[in-house]
C-alpha atoms as a PDB file:
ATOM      1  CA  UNK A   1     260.673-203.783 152.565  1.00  0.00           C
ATOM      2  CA  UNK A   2     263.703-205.989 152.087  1.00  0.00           C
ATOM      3  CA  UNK A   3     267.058-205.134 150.974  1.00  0.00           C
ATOM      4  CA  UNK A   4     266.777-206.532 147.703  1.00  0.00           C
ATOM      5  CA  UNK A   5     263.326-204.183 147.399  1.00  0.00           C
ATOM      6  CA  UNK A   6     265.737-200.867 148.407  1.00  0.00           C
ATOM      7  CA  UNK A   7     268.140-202.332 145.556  1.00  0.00           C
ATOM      8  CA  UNK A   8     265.288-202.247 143.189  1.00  0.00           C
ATOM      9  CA  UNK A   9     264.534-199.173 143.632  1.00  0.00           C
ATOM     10  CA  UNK A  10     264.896-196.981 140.677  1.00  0.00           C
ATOM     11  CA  UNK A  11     266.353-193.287 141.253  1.00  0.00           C
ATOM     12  CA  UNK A  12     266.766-190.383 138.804  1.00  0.00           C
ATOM     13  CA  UNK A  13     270.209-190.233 137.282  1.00  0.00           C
ATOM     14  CA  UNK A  14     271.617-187.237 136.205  1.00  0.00           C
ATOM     15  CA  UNK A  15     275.070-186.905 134.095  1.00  0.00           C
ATOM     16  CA  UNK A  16     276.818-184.042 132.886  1.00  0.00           C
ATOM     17  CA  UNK A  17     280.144-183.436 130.924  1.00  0.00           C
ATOM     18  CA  UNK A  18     282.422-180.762 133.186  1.00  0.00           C
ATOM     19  CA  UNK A  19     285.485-179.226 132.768  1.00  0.00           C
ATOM     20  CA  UNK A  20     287.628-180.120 135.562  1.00  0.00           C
ATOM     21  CA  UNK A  21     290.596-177.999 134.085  1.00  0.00           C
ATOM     22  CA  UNK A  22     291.024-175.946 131.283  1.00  0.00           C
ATOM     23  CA  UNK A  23     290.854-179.122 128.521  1.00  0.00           C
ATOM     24  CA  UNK A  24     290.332-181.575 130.915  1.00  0.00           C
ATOM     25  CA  UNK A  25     286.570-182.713 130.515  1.00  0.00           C
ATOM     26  CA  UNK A  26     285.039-185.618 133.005  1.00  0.00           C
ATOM     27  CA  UNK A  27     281.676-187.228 132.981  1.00  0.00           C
ATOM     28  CA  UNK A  28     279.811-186.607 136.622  1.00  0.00           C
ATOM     29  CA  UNK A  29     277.237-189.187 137.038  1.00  0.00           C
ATOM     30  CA  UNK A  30     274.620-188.828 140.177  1.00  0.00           C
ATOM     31  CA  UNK A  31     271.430-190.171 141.617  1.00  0.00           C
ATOM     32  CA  UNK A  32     270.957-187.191 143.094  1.00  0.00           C
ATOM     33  CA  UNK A  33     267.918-189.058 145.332  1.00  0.00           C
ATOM     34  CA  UNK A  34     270.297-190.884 147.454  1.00  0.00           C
ATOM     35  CA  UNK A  35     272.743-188.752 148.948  1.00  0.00           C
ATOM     36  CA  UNK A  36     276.547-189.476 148.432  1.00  0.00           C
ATOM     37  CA  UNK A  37     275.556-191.183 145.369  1.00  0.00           C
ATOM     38  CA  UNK A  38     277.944-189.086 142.635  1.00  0.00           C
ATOM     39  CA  UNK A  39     281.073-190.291 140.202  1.00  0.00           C
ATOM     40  CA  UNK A  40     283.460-188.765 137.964  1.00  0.00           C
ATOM     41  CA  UNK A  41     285.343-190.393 135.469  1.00  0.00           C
ATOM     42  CA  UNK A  42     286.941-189.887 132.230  1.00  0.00           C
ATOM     43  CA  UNK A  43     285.057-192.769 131.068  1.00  0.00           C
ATOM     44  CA  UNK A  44     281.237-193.097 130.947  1.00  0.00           C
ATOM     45  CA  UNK A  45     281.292-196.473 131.250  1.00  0.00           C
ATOM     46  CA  UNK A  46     283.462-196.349 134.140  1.00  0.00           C
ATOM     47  CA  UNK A  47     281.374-193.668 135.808  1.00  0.00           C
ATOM     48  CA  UNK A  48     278.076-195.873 135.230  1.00  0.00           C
ATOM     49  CA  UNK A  49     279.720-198.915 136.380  1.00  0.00           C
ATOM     50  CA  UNK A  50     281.298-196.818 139.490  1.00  0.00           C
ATOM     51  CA  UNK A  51     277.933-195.188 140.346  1.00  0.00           C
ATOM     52  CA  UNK A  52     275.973-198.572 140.342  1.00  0.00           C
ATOM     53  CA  UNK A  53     278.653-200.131 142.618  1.00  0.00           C
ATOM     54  CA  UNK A  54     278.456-197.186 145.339  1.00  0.00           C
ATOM     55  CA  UNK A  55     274.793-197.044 144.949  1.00  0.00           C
ATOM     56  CA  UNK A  56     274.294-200.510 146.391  1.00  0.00           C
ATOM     57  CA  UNK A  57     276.963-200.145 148.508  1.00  0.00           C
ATOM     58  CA  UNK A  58     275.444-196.826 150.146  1.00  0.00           C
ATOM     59  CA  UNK A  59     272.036-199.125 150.802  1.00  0.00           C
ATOM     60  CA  UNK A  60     273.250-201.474 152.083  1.00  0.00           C
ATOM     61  CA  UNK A  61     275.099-199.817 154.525  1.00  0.00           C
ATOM     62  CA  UNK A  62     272.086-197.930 155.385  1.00  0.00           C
ATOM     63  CA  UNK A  63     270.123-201.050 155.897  1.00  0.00           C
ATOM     64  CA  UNK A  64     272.762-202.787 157.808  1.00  0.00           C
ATOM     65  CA  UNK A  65     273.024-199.499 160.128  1.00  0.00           C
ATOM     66  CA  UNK A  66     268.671-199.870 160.351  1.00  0.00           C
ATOM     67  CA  UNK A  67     268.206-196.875 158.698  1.00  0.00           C
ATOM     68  CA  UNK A  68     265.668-196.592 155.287  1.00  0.00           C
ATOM     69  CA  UNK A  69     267.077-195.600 151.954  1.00  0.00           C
ATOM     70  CA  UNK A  70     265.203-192.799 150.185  1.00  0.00           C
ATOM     71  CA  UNK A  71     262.391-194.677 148.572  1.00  0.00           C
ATOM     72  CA  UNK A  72     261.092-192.285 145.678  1.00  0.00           C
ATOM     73  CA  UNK A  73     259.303-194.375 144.182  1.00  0.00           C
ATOM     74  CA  UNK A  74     258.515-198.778 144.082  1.00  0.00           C
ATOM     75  CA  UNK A  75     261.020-200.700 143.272  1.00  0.00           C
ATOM     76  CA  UNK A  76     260.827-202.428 140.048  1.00  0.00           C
ATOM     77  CA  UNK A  77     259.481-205.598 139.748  1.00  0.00           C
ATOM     78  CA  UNK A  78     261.571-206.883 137.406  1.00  0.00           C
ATOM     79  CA  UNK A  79     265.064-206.973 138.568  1.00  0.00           C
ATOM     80  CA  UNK A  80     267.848-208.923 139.842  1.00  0.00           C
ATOM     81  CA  UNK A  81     269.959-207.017 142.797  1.00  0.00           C
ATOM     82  CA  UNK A  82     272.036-209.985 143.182  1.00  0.00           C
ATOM     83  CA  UNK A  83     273.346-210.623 139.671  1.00  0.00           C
ATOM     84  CA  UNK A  84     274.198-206.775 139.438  1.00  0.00           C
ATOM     85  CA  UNK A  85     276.229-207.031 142.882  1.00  0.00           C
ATOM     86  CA  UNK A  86     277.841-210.155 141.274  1.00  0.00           C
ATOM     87  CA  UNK A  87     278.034-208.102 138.082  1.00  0.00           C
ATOM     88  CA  UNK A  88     279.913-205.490 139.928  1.00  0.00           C
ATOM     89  CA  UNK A  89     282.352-207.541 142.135  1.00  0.00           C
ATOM     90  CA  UNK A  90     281.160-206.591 144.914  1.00  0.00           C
ATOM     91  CA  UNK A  91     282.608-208.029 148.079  1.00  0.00           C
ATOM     92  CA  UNK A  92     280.517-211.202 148.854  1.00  0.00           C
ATOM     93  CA  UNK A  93     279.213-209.942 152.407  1.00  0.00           C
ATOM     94  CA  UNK A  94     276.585-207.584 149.835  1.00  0.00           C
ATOM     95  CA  UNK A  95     275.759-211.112 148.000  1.00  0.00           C
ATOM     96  CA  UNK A  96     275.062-213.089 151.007  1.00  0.00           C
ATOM     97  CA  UNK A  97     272.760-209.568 152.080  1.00  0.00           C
ATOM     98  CA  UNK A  98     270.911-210.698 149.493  1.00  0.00           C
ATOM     99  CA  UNK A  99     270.306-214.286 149.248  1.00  0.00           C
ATOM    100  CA  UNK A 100     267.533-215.927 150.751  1.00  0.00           C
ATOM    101  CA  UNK A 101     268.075-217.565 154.698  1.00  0.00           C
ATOM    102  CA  UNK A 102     268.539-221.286 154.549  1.00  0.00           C
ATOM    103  CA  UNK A 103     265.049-223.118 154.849  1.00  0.00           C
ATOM    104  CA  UNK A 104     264.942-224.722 158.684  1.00  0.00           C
END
């Protein structure tokens, strides 16, 4: 498998509303598959974004330290790791990752 396989790799995501004070409510989004992988936020959409962001970045520092993401299941075949890092604005070292090796 290739990095952009490990980014299409789909994991379970579990989210839950918690009350962080007495009040105070945040949004704890997880893929509890790959470990590390958890956000809070006051904001879903924040959260989401947040999660998707550390989620690539977590395997792709796995890959670039030669160690295998959990696989769970196959990656999708329909999907585009590199416009989601783009998406995300993710530092451009994770974008080149991704793109093909110049034909020699």
């Amino acid at each position: 498998m290739v990095l952009s396989d490990f980014l299409a790799v789909p994991y379970l995501l579990r989210a839950e509303a918690i009350e962080s004070e007495p009040g105070r409510w945040l949004i704890r989004v997880a893929y509890p598959e790959l470990p590390g992988c958890t956000v809070e936020s006051a904001v879903v959409e924040d959260a989401l974004m947040e999660l998707e962001r550390r989620r690539i970045e977590i395997i792709v520092g796995l890959v670039e330290q030669d160690k295998q993401p959990p696989v769970p299941r196959p990656p999708l075949a329909v999907s585009d790791p590199l416009w989601a890092a783009h998406d995300l604005g993710l530092s451009e070292r994770v974008a080149q990752l991704l793109s093909p090796p110049p034909k020699q």
